[in-house]
N, C-alpha and C. Protein backbone atom coordinates (compact mmCIF):
# COMPACT_ATOMS: atom_id res chain seq x y z
N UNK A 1 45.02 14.37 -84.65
CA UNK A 1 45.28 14.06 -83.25
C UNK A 1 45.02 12.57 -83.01
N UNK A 2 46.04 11.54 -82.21
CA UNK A 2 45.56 10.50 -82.03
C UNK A 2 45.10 10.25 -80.85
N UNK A 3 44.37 9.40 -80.12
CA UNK A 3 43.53 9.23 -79.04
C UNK A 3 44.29 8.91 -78.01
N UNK A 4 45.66 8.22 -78.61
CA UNK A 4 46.57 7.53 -78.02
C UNK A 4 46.92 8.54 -76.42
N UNK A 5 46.96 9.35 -77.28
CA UNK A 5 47.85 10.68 -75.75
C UNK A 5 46.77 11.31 -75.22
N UNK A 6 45.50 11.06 -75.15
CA UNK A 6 44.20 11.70 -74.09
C UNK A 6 44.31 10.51 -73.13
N UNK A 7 44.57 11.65 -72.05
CA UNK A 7 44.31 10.99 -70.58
C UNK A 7 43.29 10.89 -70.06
N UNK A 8 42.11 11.10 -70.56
CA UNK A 8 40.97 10.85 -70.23
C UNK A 8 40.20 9.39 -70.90
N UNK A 9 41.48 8.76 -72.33
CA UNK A 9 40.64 7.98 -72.58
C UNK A 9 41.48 6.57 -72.01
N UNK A 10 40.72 5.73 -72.56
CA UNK A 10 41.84 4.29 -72.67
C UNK A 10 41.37 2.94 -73.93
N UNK A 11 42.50 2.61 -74.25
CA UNK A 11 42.34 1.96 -75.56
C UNK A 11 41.76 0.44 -75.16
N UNK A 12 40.99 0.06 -75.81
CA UNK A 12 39.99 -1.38 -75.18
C UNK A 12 40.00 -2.37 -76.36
N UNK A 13 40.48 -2.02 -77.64
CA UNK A 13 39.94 -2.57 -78.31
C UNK A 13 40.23 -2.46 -80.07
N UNK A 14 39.89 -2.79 -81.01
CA UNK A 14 40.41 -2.84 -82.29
C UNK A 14 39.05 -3.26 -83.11
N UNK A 15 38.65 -2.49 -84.07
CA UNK A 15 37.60 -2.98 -84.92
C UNK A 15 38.01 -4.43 -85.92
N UNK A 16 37.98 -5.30 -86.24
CA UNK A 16 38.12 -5.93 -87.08
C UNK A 16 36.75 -5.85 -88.28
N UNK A 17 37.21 -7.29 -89.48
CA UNK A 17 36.06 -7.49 -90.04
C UNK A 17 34.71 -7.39 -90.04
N UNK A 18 33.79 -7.27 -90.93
CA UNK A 18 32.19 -7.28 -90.79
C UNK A 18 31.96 -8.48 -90.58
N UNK A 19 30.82 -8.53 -89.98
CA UNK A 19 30.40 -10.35 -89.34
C UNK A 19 29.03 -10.03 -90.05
N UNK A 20 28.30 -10.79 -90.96
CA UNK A 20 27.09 -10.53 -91.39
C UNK A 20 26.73 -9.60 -91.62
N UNK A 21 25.30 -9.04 -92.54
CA UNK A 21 24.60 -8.06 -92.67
C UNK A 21 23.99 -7.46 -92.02
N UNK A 22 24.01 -7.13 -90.88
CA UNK A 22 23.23 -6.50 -90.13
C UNK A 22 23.98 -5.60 -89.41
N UNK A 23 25.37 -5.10 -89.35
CA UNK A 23 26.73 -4.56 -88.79
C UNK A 23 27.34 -4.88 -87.66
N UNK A 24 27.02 -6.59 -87.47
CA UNK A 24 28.36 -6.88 -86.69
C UNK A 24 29.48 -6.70 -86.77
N UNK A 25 30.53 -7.00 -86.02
CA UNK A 25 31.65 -6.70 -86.34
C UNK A 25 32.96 -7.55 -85.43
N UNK A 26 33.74 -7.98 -85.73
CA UNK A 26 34.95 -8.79 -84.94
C UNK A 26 35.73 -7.68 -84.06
N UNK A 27 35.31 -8.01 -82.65
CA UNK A 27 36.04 -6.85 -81.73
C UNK A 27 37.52 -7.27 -80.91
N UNK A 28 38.76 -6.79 -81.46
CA UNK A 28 39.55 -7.82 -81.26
C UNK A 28 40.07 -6.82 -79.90
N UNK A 29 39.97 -7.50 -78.37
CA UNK A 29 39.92 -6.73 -77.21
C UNK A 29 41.54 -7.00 -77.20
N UNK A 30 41.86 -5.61 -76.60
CA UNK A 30 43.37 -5.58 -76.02
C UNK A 30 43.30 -4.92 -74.07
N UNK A 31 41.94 -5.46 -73.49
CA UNK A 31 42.08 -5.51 -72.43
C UNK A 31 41.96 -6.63 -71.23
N UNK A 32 42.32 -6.58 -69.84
CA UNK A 32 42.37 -6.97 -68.83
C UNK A 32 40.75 -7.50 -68.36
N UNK A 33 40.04 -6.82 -68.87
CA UNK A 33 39.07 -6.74 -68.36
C UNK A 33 37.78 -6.82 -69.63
N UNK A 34 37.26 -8.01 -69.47
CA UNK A 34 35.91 -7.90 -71.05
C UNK A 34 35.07 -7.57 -70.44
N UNK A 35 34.78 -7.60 -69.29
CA UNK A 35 33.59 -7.51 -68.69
C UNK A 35 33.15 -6.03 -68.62
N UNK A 36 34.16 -5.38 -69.11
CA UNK A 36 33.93 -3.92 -69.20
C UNK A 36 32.85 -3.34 -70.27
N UNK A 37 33.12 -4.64 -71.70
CA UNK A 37 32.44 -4.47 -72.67
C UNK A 37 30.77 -4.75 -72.39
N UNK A 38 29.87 -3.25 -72.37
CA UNK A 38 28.66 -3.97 -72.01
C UNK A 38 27.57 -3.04 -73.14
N UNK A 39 26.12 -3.81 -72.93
CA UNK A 39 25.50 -3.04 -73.54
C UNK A 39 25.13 -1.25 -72.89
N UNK A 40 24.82 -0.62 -73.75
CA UNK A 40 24.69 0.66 -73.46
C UNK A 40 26.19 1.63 -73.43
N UNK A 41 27.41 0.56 -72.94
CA UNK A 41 28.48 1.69 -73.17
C UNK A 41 29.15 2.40 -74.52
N UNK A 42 29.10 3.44 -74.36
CA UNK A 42 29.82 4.67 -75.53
C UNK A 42 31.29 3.94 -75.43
N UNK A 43 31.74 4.12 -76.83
CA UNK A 43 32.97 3.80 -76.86
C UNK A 43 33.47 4.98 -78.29
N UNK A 44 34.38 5.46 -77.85
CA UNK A 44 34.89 6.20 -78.68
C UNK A 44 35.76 5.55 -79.87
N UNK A 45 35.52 5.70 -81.18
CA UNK A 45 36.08 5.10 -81.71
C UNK A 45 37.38 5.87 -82.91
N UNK A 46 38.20 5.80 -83.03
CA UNK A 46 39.47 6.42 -84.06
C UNK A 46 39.58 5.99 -85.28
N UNK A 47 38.71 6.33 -85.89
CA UNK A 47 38.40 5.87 -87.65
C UNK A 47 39.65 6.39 -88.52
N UNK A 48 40.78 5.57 -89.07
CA UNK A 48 41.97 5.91 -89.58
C UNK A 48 41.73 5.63 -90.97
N UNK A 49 41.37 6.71 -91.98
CA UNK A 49 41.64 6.92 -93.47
C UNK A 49 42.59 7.50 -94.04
N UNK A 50 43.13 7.30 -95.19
CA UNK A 50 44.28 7.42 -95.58
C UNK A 50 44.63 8.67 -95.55
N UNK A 51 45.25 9.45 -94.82
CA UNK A 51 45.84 10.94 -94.22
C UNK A 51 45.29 11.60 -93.31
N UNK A 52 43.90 11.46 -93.10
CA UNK A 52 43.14 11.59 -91.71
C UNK A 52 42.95 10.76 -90.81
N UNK A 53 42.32 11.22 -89.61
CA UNK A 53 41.63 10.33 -89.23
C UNK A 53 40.14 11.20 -88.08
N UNK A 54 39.54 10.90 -87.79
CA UNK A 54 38.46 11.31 -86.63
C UNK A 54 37.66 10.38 -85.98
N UNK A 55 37.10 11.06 -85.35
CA UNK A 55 36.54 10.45 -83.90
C UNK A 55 34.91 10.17 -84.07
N UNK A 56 34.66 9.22 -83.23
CA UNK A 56 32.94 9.56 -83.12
C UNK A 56 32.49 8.51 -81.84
N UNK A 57 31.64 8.82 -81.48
CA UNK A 57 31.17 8.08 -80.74
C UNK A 57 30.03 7.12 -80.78
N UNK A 58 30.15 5.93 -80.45
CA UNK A 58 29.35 4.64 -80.64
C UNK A 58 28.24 3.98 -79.58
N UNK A 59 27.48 3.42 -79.18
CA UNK A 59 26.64 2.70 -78.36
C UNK A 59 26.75 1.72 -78.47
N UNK A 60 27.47 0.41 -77.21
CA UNK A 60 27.01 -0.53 -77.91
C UNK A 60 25.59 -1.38 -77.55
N UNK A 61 25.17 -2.30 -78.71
CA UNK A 61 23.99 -2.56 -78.59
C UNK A 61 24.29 -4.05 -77.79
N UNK A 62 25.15 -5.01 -78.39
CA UNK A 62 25.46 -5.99 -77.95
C UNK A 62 27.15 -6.37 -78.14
N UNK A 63 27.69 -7.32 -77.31
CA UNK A 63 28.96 -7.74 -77.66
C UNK A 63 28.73 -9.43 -77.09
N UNK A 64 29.02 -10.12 -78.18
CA UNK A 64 29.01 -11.85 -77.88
C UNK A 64 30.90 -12.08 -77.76
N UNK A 65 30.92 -12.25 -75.83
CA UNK A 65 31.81 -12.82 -75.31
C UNK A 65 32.87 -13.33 -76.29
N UNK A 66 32.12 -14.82 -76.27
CA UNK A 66 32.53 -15.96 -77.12
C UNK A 66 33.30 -15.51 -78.37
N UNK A 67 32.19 -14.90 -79.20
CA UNK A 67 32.70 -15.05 -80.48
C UNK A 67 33.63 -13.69 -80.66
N UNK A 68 33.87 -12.97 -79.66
CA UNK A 68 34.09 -11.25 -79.95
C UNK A 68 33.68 -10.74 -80.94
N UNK A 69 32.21 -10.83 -81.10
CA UNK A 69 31.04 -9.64 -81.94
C UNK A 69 30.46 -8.51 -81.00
N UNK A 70 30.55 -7.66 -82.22
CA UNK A 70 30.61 -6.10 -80.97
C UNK A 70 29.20 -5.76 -82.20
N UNK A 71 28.10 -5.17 -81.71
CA UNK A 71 26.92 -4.50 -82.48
C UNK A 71 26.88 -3.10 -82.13
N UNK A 72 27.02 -1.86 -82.70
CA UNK A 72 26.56 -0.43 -82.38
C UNK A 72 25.09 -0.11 -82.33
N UNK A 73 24.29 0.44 -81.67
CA UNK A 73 23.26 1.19 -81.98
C UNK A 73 23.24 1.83 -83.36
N UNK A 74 23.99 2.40 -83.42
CA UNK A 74 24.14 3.20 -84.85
C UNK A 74 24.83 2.78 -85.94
N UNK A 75 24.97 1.63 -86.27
CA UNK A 75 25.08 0.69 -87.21
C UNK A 75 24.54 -0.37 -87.46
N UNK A 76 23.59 -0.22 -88.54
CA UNK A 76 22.24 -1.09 -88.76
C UNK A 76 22.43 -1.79 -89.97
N UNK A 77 23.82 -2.11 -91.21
CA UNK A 77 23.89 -2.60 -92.32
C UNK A 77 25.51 -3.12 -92.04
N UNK A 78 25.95 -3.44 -92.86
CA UNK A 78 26.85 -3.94 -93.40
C UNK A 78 27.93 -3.00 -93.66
N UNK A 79 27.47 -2.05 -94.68
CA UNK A 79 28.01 -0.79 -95.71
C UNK A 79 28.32 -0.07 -94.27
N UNK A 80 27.42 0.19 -93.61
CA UNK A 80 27.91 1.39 -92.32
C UNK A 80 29.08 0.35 -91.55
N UNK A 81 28.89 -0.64 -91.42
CA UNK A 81 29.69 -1.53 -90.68
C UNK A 81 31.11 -1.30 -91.37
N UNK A 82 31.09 -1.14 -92.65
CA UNK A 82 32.71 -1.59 -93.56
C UNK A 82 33.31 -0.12 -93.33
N UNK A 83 32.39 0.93 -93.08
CA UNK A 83 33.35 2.29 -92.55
C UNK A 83 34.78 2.32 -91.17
N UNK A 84 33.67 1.32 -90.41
CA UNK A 84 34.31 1.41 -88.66
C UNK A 84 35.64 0.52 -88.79
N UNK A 85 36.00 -0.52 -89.91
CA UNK A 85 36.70 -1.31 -89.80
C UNK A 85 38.31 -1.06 -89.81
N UNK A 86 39.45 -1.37 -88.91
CA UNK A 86 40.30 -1.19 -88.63
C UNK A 86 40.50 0.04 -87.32
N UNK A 87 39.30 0.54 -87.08
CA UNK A 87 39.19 1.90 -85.98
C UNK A 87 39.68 0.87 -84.76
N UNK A 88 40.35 2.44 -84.14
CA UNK A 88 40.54 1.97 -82.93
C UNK A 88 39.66 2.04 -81.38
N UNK A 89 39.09 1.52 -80.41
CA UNK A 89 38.35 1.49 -80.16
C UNK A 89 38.83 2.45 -78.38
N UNK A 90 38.01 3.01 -77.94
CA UNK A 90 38.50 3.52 -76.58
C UNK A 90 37.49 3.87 -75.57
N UNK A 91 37.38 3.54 -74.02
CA UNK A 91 36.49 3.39 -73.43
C UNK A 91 36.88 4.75 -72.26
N UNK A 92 36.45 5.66 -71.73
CA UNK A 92 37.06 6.60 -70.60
C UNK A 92 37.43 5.93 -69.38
N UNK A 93 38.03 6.65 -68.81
CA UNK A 93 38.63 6.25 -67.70
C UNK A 93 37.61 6.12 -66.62
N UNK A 94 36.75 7.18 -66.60
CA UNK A 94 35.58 6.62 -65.28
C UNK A 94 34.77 5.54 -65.69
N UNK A 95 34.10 5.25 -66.64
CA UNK A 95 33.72 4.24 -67.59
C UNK A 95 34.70 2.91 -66.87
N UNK A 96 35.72 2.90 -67.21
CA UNK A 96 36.45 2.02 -66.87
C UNK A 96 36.36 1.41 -65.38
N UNK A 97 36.84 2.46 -64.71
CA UNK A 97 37.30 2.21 -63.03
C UNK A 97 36.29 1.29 -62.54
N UNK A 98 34.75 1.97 -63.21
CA UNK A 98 33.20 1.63 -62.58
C UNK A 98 33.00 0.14 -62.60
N UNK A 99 33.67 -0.05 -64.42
CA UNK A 99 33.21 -1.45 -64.30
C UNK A 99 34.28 -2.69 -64.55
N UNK A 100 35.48 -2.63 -63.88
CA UNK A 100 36.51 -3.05 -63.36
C UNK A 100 36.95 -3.28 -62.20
N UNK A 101 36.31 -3.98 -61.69
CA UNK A 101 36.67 -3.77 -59.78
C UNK A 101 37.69 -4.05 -59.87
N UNK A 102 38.50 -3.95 -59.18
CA UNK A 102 39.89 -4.52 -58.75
C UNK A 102 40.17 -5.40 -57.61
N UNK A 103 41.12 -6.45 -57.70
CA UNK A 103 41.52 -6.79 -56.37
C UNK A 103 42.59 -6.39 -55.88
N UNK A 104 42.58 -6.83 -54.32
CA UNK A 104 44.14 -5.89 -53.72
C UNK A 104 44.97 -6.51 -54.76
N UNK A 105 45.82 -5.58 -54.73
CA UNK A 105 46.94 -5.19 -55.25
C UNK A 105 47.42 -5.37 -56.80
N UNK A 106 45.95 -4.92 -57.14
CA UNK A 106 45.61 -5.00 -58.61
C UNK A 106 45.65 -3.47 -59.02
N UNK A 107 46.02 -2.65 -60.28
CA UNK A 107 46.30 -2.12 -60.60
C UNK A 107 46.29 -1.67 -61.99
N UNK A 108 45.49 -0.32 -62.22
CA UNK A 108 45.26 -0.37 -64.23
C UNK A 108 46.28 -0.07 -64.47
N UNK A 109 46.94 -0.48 -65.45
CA UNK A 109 47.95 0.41 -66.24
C UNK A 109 48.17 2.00 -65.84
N UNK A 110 47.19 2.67 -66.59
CA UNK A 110 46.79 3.75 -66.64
C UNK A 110 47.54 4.89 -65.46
N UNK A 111 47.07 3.56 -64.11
CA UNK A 111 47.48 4.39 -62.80
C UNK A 111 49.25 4.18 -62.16
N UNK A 112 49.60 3.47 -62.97
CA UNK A 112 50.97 3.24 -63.02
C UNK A 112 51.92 3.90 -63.63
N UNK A 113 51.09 4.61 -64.78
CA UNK A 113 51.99 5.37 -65.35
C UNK A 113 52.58 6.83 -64.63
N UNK A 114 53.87 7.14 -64.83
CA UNK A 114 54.55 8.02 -63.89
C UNK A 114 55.04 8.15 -62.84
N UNK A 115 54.78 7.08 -62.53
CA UNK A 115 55.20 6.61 -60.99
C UNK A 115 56.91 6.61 -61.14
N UNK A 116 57.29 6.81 -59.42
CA UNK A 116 58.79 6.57 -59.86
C UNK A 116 58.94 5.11 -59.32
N UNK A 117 60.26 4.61 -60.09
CA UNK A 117 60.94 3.56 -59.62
C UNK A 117 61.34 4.10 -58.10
N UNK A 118 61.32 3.03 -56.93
CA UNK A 118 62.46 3.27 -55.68
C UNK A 118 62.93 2.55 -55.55
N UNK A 119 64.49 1.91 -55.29
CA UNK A 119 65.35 0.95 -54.72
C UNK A 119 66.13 1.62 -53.83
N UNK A 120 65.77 1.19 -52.75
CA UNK A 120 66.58 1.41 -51.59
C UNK A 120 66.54 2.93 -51.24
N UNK A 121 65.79 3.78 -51.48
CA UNK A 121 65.25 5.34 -51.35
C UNK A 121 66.39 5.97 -52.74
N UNK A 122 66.38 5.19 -53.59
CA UNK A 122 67.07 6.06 -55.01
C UNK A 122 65.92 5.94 -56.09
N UNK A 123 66.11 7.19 -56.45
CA UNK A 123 64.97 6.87 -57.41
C UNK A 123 65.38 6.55 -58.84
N UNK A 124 64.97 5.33 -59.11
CA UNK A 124 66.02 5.11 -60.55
C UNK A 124 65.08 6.00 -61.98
N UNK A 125 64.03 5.78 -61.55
CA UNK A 125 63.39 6.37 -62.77
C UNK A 125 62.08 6.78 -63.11
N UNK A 126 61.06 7.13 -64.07
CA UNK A 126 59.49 6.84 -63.92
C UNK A 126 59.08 6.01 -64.71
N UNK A 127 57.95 5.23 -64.57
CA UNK A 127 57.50 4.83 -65.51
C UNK A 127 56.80 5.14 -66.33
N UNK A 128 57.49 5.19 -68.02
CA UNK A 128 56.77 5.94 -69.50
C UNK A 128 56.06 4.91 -70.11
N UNK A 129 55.77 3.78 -69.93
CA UNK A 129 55.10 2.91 -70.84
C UNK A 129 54.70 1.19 -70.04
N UNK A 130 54.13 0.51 -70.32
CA UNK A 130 53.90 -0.78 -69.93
C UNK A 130 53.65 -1.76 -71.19
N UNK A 131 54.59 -3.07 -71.22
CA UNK A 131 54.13 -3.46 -72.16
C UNK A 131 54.08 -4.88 -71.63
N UNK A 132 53.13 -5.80 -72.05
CA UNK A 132 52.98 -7.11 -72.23
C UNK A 132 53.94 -8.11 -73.36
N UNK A 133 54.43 -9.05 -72.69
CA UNK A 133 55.40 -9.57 -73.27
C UNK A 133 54.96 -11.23 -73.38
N UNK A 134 54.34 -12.01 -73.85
CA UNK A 134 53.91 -13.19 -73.31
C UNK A 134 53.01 -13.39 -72.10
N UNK A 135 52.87 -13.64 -71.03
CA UNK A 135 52.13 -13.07 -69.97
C UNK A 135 52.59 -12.48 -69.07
N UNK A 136 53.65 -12.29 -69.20
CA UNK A 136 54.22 -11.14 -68.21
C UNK A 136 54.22 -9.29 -68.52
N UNK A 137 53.86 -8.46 -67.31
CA UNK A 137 54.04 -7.26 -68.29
C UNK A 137 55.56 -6.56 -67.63
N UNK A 138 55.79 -6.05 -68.09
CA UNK A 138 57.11 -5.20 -68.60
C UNK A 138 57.05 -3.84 -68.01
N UNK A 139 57.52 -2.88 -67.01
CA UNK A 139 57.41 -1.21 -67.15
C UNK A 139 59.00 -1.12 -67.49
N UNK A 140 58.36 0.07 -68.99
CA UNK A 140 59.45 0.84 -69.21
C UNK A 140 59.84 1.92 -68.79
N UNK A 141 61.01 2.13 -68.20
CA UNK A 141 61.28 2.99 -67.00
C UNK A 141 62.20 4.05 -67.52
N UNK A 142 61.46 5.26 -67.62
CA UNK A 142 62.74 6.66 -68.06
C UNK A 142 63.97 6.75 -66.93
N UNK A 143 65.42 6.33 -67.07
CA UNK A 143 65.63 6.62 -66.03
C UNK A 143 66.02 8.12 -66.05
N UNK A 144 66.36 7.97 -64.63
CA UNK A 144 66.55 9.50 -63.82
C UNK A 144 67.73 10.14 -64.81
N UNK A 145 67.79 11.60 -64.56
CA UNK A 145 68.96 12.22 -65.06
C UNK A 145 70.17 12.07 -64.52
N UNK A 146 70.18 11.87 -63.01
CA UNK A 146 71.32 12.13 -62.71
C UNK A 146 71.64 10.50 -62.77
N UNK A 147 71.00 9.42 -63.03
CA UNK A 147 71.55 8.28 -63.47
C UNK A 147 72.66 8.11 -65.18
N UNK A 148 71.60 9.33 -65.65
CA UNK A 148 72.01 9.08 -66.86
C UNK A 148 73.23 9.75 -67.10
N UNK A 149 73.88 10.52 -66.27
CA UNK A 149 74.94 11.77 -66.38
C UNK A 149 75.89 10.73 -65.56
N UNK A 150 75.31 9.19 -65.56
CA UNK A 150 76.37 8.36 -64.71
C UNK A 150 76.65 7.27 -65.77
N UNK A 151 75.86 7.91 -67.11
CA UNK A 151 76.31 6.87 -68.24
C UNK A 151 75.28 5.68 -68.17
N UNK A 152 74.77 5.74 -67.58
CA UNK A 152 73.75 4.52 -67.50
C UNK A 152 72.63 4.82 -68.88
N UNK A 153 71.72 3.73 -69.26
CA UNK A 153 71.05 3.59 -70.16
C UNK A 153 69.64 4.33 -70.26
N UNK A 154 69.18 4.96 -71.17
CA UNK A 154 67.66 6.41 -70.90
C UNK A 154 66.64 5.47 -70.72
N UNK A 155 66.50 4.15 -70.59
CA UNK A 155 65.39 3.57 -70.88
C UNK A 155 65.79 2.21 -70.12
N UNK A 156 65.18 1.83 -69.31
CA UNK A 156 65.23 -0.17 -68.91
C UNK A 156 63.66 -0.58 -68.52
N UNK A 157 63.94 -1.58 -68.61
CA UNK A 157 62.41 -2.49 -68.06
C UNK A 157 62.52 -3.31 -67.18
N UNK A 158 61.66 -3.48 -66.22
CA UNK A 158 61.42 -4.24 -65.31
C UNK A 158 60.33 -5.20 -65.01
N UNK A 159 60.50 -5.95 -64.99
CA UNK A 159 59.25 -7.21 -65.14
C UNK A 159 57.96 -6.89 -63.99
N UNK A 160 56.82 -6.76 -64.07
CA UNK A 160 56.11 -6.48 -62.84
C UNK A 160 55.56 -7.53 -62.20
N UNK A 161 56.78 -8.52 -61.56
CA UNK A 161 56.67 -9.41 -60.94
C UNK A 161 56.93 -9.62 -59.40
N UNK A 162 56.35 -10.42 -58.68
CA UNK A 162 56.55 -10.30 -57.20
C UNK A 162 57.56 -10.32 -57.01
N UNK A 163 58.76 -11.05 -57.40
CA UNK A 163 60.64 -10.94 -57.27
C UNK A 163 60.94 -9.52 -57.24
N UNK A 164 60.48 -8.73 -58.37
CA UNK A 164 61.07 -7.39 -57.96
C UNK A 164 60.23 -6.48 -57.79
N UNK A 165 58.69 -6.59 -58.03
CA UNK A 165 57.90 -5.77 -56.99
C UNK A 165 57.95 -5.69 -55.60
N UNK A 166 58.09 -4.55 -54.57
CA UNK A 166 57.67 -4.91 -53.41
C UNK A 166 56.38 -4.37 -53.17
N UNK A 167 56.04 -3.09 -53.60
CA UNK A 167 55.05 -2.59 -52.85
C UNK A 167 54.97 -1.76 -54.03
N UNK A 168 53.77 -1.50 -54.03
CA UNK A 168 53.15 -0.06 -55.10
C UNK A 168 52.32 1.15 -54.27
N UNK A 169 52.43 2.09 -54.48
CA UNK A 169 51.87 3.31 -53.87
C UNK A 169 50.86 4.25 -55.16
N UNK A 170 49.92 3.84 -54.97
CA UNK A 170 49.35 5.09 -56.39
C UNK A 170 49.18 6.85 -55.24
N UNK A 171 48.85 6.57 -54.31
CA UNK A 171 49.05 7.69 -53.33
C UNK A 171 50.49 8.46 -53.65
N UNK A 172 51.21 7.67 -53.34
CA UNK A 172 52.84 8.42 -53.33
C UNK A 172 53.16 8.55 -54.47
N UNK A 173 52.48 8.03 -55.93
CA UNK A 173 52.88 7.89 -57.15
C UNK A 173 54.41 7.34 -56.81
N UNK A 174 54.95 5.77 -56.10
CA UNK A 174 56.23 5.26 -56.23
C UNK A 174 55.87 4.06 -56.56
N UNK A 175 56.85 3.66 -56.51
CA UNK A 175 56.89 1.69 -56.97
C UNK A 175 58.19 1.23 -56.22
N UNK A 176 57.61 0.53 -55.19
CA UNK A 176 59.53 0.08 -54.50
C UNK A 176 59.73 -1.30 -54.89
N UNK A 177 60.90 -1.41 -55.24
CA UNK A 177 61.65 -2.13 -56.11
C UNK A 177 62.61 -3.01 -55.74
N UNK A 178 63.55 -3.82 -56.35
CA UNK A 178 64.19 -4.94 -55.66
C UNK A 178 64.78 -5.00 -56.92
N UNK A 179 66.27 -5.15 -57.08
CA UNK A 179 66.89 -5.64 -58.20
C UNK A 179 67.11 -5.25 -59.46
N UNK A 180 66.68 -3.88 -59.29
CA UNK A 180 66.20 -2.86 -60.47
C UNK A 180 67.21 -2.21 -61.01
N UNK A 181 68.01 -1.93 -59.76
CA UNK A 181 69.02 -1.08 -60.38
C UNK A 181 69.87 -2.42 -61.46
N UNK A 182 69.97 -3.37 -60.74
CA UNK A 182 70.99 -4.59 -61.20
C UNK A 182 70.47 -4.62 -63.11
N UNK A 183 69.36 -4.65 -63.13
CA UNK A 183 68.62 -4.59 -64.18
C UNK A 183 69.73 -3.81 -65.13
N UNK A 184 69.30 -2.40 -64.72
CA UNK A 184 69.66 -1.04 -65.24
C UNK A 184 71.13 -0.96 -65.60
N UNK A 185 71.87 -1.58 -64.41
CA UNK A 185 73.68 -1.41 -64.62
C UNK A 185 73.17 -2.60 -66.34
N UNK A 186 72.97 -3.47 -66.14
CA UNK A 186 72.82 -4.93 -67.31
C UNK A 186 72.61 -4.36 -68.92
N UNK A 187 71.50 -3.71 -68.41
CA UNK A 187 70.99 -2.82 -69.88
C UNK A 187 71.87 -2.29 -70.90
């Protein structure tokens, strides 16, 4: 099972190399937010060996900003350190929310997903994925069926930028839109 598809978790992070003898380790972050990384938080980690893989859970003891060194409670050598390396790293979702404030009209990933596209009260599609592209991020948008029974394309993206954002609803689970469809005919 990969961690990837639990909705309870969210991915924060990537084990890299051992940093010294004592089981540091190079924490290479793939989030919005470092400040999330603190002492005392559990982080679930996805240890991938060649045809398996499993889970366990970690403490951390320390993480240096700067250098992205991540320390476990429960890794006190080197040798235990060279196990965790290449794991993938994942923090829960309440975990998260707590220590992520948001500003208006800020938004996790997480809570974006599924939402529908709206332009002009049509719903072009939902959103299945988000991706970062340079600094802009990207939603990849399933479109609708009855778009697609119009020949249009199963999949477009839309930049999540103020031009064609108007408004987001995590209440209504929508996203109203501007220029989207134009997108979609393009695709």
């Amino acid at each position: 099972m990969t961690l990837k598809n639990d909705i309870s978790l969210i991915q924060i992070g990537k084990i890299g190399r051992t940093i010294g003898l004592h089981g540091g380790l190079k924490f290479h972050l793939i989030t919005d937010f470092p400040q999330s990384i603190q002492k005392n938080l559990i982080l679930t980690l996805e240890i991938s060996h060649i045809g398996h893989s499993k889970t366990d859970n970690y403490t951390i003891k320390s993480f240096d900003t700067q250098n992205s060194i991540i320390f476990f409670e429960e890794i006190t050598d080197i040798i235990q350190a060279k196990s965790l390396i290449n794991a993938y790293a994942y923090a829960s979702l309440e975990d998260t929310k707590k220590l992520c404030p948001l500003k208006k009209n800020e938004f996790f990933w997480f809570d974006l997903f599924d939402c529908e596209i709206i332009e002009e009260e049509e719903i072009l599609g939902r959103v299945s994925d988000i991706q970062r592209i340079g600094a802009t991020d990207y939603l990849l948008v399933a479109t609708s069926e009855k778009l697609i029974s119009q020949k249009l394309p199963r999949i477009f993206m839309i930049p999540y930028i103020q031009h064609f954002i108007l408004q987001t609803s995590l209440e209504q689970k929508s996203i109203f839109v501007k220029g989207a469809r134009a997108i979609l005919e393009a695709s």
